[in-house]
PDB file of N, CA and C in Angstrom:
ATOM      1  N   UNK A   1     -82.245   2.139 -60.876  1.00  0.00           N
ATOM      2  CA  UNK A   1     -81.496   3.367 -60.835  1.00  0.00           C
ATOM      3  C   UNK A   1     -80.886   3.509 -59.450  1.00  0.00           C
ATOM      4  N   UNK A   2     -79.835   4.215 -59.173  1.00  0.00           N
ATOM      5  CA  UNK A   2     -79.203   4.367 -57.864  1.00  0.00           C
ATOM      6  C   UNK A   2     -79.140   6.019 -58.000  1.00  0.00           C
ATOM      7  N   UNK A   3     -79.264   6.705 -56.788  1.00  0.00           N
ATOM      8  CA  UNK A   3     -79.351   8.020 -56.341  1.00  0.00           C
ATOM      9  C   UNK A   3     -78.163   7.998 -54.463  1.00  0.00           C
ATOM     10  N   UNK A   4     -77.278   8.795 -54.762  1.00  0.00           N
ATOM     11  CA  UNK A   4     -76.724   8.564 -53.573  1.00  0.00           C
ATOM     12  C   UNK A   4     -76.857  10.106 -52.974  1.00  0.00           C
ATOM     13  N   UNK A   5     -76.395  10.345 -51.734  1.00  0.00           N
ATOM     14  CA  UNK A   5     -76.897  11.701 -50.948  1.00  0.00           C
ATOM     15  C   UNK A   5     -76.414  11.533 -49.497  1.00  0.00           C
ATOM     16  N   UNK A   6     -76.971  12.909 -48.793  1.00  0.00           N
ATOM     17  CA  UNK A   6     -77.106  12.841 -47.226  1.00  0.00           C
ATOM     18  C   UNK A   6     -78.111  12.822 -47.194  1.00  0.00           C
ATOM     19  N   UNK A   7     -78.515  12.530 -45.765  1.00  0.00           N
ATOM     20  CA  UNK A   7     -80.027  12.238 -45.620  1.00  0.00           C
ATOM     21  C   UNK A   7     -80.326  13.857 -44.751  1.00  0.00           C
ATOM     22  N   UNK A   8     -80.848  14.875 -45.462  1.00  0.00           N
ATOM     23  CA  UNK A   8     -81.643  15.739 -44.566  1.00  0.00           C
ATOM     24  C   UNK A   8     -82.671  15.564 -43.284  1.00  0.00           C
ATOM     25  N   UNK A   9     -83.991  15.216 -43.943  1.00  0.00           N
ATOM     26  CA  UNK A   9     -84.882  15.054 -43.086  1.00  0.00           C
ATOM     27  C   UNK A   9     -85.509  13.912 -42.962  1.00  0.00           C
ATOM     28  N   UNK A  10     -86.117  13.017 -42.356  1.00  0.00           N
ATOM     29  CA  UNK A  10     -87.428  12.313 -42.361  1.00  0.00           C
ATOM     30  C   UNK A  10     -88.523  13.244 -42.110  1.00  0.00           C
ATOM     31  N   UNK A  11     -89.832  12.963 -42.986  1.00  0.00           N
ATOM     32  CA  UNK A  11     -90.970  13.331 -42.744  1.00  0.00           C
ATOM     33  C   UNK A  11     -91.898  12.222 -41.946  1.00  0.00           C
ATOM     34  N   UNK A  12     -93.049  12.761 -41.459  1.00  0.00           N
ATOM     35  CA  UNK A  12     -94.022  11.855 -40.851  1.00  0.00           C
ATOM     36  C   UNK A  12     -94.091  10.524 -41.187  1.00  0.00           C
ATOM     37  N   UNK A  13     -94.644   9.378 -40.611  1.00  0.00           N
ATOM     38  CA  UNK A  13     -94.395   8.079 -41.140  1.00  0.00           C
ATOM     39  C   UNK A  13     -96.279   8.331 -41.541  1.00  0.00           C
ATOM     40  N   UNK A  14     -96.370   7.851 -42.533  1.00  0.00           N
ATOM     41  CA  UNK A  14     -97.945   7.563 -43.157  1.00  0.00           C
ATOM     42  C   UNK A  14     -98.207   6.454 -43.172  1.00  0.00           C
ATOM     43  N   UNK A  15     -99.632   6.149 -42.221  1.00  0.00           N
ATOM     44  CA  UNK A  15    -100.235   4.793 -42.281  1.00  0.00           C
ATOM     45  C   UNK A  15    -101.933   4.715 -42.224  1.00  0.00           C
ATOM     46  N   UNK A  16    -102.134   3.663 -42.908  1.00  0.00           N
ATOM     47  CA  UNK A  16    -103.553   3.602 -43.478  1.00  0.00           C
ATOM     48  C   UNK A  16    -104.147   2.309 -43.765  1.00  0.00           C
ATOM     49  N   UNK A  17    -105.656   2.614 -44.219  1.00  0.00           N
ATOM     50  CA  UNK A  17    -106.055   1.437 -44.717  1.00  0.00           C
ATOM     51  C   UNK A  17    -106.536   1.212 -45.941  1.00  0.00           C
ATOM     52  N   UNK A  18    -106.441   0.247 -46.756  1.00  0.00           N
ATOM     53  CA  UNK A  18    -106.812   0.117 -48.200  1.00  0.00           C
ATOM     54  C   UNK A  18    -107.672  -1.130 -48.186  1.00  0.00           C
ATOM     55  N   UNK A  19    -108.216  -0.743 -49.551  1.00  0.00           N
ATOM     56  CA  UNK A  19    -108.606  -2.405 -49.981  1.00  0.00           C
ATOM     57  C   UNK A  19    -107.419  -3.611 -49.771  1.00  0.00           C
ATOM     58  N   UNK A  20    -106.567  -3.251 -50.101  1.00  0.00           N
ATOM     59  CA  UNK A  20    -105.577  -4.491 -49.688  1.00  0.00           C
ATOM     60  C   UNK A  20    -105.350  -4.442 -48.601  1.00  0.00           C
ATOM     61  N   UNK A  21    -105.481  -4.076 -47.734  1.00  0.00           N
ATOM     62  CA  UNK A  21    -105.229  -4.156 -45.941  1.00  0.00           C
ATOM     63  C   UNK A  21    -104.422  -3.179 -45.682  1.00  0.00           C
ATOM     64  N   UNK A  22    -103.722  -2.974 -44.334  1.00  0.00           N
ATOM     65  CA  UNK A  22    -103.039  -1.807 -43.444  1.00  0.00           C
ATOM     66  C   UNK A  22    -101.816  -1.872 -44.466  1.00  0.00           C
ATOM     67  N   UNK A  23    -101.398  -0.187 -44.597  1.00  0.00           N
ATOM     68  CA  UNK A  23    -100.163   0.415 -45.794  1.00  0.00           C
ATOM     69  C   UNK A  23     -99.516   1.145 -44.794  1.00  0.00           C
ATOM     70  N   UNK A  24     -98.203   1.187 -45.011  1.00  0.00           N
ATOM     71  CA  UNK A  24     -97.409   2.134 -43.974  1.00  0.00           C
ATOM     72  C   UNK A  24     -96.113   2.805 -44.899  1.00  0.00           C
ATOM     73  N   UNK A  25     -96.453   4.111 -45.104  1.00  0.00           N
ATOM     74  CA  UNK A  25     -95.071   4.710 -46.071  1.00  0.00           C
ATOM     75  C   UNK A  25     -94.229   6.026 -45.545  1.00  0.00           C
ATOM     76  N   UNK A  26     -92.800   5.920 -45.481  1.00  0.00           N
ATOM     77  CA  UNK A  26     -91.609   6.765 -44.807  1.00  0.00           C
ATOM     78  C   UNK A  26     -91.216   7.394 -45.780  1.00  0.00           C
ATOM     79  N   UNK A  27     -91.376   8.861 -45.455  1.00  0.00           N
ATOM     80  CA  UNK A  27     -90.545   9.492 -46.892  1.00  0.00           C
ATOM     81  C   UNK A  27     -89.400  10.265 -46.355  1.00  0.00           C
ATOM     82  N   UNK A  28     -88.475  10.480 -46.791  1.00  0.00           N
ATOM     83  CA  UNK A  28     -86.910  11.214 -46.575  1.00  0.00           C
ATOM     84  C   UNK A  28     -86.438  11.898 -47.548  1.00  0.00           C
ATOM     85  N   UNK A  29     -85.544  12.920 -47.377  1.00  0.00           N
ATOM     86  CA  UNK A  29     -85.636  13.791 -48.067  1.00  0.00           C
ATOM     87  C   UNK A  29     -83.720  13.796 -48.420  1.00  0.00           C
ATOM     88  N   UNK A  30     -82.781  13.352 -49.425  1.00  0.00           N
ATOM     89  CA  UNK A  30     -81.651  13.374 -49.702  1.00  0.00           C
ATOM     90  C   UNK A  30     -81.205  14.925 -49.905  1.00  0.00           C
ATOM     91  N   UNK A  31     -79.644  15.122 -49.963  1.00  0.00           N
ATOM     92  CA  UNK A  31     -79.489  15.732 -50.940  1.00  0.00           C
ATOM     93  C   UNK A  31     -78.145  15.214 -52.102  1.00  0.00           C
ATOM     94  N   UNK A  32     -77.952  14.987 -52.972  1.00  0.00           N
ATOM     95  CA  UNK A  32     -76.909  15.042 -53.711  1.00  0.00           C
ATOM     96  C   UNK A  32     -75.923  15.701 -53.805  1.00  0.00           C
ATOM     97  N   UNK A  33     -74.507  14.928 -54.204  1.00  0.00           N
ATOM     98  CA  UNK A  33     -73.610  16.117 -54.236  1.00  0.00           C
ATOM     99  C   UNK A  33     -73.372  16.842 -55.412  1.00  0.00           C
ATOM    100  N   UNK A  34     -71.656  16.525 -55.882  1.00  0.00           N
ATOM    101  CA  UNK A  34     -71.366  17.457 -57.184  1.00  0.00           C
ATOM    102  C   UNK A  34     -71.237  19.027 -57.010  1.00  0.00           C
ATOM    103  N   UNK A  35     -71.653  19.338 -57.811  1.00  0.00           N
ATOM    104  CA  UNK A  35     -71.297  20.668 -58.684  1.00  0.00           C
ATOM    105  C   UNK A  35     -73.170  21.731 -58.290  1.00  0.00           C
ATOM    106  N   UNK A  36     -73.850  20.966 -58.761  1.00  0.00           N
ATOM    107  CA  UNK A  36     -75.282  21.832 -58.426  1.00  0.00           C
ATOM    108  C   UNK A  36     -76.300  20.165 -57.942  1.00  0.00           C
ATOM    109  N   UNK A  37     -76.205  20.340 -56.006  1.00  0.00           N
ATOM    110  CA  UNK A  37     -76.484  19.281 -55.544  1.00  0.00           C
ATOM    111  C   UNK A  37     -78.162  20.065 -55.713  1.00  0.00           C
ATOM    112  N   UNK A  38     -78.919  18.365 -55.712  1.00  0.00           N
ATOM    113  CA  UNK A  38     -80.221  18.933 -55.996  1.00  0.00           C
ATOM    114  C   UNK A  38     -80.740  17.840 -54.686  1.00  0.00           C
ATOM    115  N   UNK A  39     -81.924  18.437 -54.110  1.00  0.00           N
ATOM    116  CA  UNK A  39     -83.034  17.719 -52.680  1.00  0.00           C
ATOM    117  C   UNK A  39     -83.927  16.286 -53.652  1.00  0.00           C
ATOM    118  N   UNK A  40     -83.908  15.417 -52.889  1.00  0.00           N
ATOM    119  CA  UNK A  40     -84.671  14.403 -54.005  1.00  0.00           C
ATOM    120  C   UNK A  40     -85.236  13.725 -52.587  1.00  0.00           C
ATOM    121  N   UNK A  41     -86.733  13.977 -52.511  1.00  0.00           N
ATOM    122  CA  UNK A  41     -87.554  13.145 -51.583  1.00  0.00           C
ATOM    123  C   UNK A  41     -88.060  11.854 -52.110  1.00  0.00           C
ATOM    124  N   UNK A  42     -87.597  11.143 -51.455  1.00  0.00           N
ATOM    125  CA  UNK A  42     -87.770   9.420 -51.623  1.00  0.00           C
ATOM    126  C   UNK A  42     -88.551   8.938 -50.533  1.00  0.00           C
ATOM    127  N   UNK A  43     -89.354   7.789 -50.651  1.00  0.00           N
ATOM    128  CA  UNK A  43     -90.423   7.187 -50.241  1.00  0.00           C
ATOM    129  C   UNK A  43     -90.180   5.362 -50.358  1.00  0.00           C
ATOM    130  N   UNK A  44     -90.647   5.333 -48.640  1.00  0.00           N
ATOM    131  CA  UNK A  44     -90.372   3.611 -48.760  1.00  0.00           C
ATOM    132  C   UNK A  44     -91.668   3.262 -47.973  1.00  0.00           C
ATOM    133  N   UNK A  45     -91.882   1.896 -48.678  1.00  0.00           N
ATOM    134  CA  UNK A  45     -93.229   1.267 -48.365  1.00  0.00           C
ATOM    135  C   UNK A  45     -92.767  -0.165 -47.638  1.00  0.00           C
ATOM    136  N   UNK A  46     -93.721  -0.069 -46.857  1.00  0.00           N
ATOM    137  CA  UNK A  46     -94.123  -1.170 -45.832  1.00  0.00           C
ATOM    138  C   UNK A  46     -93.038  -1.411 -44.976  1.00  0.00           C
ATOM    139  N   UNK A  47     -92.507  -3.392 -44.863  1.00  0.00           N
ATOM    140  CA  UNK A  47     -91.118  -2.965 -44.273  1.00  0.00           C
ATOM    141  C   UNK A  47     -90.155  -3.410 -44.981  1.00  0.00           C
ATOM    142  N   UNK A  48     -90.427  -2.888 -46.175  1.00  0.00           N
ATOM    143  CA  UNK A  48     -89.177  -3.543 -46.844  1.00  0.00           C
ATOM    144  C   UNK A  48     -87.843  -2.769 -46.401  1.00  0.00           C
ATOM    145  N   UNK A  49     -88.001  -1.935 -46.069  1.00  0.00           N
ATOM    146  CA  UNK A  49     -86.123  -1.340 -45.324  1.00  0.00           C
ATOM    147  C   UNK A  49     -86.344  -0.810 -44.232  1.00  0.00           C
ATOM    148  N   UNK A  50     -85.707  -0.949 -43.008  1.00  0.00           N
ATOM    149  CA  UNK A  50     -85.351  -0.809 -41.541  1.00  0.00           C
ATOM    150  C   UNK A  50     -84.954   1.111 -41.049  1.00  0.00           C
ATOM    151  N   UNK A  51     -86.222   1.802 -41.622  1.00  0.00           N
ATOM    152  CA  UNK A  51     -85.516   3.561 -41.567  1.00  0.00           C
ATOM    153  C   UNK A  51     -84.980   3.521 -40.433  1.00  0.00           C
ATOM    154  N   UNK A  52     -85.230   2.495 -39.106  1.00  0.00           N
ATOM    155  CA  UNK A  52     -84.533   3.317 -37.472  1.00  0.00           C
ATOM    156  C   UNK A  52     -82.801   3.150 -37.782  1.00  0.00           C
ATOM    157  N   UNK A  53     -82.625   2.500 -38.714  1.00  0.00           N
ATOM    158  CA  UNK A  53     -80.931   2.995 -38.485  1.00  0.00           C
ATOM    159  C   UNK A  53     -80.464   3.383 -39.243  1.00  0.00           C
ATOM    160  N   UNK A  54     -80.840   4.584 -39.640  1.00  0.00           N
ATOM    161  CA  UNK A  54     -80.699   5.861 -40.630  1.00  0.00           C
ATOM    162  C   UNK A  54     -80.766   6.874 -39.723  1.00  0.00           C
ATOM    163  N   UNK A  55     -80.214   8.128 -39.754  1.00  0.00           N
ATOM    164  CA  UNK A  55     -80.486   9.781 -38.782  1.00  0.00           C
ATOM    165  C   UNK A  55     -79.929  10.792 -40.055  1.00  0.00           C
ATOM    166  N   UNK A  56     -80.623  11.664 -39.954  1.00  0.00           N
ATOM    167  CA  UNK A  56     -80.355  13.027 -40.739  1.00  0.00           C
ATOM    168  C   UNK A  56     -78.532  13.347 -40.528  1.00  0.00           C
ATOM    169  N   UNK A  57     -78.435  13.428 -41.527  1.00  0.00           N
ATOM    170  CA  UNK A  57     -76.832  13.571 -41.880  1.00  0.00           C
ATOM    171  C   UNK A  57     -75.884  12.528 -42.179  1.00  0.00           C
ATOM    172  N   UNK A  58     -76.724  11.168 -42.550  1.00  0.00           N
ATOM    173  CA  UNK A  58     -76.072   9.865 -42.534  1.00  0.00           C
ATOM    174  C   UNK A  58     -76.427   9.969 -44.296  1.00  0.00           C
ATOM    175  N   UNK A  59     -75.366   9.382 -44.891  1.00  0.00           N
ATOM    176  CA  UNK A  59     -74.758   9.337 -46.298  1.00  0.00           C
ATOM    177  C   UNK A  59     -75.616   7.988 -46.686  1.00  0.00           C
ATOM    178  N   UNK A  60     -76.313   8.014 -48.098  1.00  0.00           N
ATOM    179  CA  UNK A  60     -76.753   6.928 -47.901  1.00  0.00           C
ATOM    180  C   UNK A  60     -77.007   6.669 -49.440  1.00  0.00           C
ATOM    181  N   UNK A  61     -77.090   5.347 -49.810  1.00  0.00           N
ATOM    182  CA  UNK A  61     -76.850   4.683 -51.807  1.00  0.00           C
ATOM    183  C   UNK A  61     -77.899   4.316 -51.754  1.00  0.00           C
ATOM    184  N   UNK A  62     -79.310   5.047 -52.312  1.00  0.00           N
ATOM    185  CA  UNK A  62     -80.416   4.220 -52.921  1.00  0.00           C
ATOM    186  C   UNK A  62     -80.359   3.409 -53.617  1.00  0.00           C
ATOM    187  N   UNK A  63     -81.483   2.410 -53.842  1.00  0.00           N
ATOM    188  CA  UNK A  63     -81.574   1.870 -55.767  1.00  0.00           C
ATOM    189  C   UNK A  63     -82.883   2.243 -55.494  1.00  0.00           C
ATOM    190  N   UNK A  64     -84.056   2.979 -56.581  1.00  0.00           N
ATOM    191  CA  UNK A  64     -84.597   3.645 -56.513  1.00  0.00           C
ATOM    192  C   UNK A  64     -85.600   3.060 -58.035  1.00  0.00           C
ATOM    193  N   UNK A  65     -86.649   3.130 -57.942  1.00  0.00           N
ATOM    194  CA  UNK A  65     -87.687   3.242 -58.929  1.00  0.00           C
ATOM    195  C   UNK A  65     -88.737   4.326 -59.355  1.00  0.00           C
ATOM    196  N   UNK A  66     -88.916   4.941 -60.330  1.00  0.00           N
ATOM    197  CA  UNK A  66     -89.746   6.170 -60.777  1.00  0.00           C
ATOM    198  C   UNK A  66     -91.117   5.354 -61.180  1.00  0.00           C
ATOM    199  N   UNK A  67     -91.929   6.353 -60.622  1.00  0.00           N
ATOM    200  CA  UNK A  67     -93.356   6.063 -60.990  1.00  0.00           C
ATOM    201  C   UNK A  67     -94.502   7.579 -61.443  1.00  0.00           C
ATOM    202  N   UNK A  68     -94.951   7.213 -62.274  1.00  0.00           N
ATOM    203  CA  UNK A  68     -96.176   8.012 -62.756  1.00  0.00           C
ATOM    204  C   UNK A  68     -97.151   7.683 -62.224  1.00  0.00           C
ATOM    205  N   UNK A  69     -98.497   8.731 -61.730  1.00  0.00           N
ATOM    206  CA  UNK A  69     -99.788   8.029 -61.817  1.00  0.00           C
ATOM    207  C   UNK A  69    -100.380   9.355 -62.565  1.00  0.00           C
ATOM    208  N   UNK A  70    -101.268   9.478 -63.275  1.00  0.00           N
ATOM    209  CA  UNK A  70    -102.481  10.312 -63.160  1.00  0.00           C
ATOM    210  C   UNK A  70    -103.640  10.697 -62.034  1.00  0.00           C
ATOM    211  N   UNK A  71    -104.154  11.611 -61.572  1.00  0.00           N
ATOM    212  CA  UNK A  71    -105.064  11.751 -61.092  1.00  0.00           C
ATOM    213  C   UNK A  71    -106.277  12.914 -61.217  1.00  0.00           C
ATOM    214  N   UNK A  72    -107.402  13.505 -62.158  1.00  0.00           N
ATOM    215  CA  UNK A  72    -107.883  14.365 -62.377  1.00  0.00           C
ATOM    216  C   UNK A  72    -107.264  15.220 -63.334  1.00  0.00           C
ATOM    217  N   UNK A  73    -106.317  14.662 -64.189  1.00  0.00           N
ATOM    218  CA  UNK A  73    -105.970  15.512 -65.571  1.00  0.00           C
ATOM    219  C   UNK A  73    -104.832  15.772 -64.748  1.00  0.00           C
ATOM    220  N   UNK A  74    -103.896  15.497 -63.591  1.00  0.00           N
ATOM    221  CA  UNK A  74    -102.755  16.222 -63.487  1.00  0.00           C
ATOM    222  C   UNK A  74    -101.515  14.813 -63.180  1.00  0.00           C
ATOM    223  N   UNK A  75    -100.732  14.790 -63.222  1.00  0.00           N
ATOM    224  CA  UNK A  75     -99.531  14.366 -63.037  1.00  0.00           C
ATOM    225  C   UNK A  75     -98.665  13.756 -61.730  1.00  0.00           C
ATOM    226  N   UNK A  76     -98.861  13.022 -61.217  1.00  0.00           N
ATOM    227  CA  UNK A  76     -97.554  12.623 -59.981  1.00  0.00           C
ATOM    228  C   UNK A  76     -96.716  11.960 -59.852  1.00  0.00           C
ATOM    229  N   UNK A  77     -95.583  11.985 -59.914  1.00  0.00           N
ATOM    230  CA  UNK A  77     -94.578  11.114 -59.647  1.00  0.00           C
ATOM    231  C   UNK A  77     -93.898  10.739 -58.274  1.00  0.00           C
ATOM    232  N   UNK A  78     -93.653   9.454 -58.031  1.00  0.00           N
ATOM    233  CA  UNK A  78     -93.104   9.045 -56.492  1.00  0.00           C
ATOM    234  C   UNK A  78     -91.709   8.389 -56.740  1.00  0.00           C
ATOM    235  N   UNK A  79     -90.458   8.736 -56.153  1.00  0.00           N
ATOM    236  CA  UNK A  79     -89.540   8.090 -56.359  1.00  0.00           C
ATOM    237  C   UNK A  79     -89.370   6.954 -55.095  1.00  0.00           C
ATOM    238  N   UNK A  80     -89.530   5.646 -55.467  1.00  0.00           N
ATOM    239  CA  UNK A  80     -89.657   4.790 -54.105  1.00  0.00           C
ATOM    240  C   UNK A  80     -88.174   3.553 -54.354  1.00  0.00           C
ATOM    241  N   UNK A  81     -87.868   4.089 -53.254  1.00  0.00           N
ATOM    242  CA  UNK A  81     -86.599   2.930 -52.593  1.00  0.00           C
ATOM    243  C   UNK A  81     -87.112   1.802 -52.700  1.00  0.00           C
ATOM    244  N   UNK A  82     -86.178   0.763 -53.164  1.00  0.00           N
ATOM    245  CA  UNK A  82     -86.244  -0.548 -52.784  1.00  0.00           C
ATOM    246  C   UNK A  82     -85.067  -1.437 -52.070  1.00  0.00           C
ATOM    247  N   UNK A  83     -83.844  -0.169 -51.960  1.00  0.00           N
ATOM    248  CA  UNK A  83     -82.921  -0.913 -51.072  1.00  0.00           C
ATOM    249  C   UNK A  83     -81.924   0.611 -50.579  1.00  0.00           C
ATOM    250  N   UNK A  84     -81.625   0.084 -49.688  1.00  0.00           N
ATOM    251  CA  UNK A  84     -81.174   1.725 -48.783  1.00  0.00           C
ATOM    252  C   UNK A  84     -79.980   1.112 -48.558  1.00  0.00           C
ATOM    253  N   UNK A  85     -78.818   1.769 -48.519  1.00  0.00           N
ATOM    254  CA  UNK A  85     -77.318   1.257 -47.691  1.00  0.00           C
ATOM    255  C   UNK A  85     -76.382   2.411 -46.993  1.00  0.00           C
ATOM    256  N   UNK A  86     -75.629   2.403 -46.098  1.00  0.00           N
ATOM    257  CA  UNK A  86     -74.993   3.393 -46.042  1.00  0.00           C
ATOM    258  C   UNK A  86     -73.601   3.647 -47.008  1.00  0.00           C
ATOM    259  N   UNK A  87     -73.880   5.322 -47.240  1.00  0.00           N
ATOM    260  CA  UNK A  87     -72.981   5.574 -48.238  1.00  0.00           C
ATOM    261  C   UNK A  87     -71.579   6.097 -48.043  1.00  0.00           C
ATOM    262  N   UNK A  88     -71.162   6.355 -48.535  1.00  0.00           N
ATOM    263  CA  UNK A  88     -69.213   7.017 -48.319  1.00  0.00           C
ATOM    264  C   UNK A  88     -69.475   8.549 -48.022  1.00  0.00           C
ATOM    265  N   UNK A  89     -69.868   9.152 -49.397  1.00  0.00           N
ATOM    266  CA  UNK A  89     -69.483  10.274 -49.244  1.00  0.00           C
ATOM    267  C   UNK A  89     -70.672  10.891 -50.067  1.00  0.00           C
ATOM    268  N   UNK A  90     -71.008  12.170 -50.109  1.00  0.00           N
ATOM    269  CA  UNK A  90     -71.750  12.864 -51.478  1.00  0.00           C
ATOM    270  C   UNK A  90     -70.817  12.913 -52.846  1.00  0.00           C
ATOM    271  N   UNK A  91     -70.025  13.460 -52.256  1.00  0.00           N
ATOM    272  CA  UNK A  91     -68.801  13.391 -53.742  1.00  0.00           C
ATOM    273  C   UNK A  91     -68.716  12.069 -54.201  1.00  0.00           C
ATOM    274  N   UNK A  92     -68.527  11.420 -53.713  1.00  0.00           N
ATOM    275  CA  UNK A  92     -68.138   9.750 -54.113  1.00  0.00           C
ATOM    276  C   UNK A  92     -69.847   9.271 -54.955  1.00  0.00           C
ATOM    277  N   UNK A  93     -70.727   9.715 -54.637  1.00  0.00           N
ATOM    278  CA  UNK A  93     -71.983   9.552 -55.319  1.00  0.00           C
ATOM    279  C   UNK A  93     -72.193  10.149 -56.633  1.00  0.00           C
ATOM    280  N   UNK A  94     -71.687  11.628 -56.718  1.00  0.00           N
ATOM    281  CA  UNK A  94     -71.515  12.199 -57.622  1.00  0.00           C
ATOM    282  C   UNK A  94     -70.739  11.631 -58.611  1.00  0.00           C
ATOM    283  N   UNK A  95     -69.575  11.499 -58.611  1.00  0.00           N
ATOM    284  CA  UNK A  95     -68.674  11.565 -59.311  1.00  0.00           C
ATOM    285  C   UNK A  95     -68.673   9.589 -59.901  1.00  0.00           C
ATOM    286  N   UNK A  96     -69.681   9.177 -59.119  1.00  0.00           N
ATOM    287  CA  UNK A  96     -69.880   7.842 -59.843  1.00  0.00           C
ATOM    288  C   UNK A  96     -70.955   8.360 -61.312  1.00  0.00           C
ATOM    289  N   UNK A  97     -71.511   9.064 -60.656  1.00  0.00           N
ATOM    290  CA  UNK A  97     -72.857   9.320 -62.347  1.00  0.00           C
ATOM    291  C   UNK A  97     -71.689  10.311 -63.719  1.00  0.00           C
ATOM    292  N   UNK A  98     -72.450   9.922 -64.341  1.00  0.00           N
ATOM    293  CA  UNK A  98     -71.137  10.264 -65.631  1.00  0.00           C
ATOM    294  C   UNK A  98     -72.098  11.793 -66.110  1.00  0.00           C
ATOM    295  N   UNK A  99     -70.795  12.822 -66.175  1.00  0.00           N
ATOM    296  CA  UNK A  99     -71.669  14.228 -66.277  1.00  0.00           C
ATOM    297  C   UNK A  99     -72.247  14.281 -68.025  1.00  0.00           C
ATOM    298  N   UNK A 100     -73.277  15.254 -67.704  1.00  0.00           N
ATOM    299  CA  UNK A 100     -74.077  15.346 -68.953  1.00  0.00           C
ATOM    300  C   UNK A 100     -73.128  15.590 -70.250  1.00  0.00           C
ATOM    301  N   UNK A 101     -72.808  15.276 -71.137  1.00  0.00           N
ATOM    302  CA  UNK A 101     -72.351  15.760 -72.645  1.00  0.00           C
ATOM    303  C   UNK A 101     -71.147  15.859 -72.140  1.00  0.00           C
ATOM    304  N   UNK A 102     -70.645  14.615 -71.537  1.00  0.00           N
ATOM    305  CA  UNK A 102     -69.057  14.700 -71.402  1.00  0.00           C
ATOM    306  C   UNK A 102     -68.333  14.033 -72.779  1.00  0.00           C
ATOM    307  N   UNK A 103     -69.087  13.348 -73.460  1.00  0.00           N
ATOM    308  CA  UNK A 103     -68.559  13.491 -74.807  1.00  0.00           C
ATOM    309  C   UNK A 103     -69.246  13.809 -75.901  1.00  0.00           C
ATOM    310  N   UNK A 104     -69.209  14.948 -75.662  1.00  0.00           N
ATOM    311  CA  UNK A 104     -70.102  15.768 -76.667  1.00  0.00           C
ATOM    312  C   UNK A 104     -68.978  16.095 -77.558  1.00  0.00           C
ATOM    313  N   UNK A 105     -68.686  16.409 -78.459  1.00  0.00           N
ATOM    314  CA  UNK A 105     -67.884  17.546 -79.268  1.00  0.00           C
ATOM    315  C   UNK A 105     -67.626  18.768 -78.797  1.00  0.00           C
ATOM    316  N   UNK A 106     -66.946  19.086 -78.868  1.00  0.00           N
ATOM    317  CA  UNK A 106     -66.699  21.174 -79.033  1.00  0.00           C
ATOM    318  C   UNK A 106     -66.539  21.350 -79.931  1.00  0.00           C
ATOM    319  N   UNK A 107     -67.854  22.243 -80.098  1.00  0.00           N
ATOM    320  CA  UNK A 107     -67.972  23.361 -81.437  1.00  0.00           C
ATOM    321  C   UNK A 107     -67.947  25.223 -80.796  1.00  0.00           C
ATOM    322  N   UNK A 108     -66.984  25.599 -81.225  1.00  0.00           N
ATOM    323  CA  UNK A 108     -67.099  26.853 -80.987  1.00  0.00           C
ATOM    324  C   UNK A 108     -67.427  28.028 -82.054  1.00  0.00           C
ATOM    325  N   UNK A 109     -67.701  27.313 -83.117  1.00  0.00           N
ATOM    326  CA  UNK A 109     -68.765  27.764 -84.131  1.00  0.00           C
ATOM    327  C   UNK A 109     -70.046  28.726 -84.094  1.00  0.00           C
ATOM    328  N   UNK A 110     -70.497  28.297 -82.782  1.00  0.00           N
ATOM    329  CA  UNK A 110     -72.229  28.558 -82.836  1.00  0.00           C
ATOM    330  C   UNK A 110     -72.068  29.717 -82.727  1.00  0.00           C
ATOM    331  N   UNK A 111     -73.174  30.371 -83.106  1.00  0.00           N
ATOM    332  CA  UNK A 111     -74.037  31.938 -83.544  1.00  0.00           C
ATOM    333  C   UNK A 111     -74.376  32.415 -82.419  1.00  0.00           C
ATOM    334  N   UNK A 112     -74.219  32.136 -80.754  1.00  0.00           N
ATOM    335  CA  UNK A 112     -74.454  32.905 -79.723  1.00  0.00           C
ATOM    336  C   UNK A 112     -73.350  32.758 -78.773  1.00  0.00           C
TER     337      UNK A 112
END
């Protein structure tokens, strides 16, 4: 999947230790453009991408993977980067995703 945006914020860099050895994860916080831009915090692990040449307000084209886990009966999802680039524009991000029920029919029929 690709998600394009400005880059708002970086949060703290998180690092640790696991059974598999030392983990290190960067999360950032986009926003999208369009019509009703929405905040989408994304998360990158280890070193697979270079965050120092990225800064808040720099335009930028994810490709992006969704993940589920469970934990105690509740729900989490992590959206994690696997390739970062710099982007054009927010509009130019937008207007690449194709809007919802753009070929839908019109019915002006309905009862409300």
């Amino acid at each position: 999947m690709e998600i394009s945006g400005k880059i708002l914020q970086f949060l703290p860099l998180q690092e640790g230790k696991g059974k598999n050895g030392t983990w290190k994860k960067q999360e950032f916080v986009i926003e999208t453009g369009g019509d009703y831009p929405k905040k989408v915090c994304i998360s990158v692990w280890g070193d697979k991408i270079d965050m120092s040449r990225f800064k808040p307000g720099d335009m930028v084209d994810a490709s992006i993977g969704l993940e589920s886990r469970e934990y105690n009966g509740r729900w989490y999802t992590e959206v994690r980067a696997w390739r970062l680039t710099s982007g054009k524009s927010v509009a130019a991000g937008a207007d690449a995703a194709p809007e919802p029920f753009a070929d839908a029919p019109s019915n002006d029929d309905l009862p409300f």
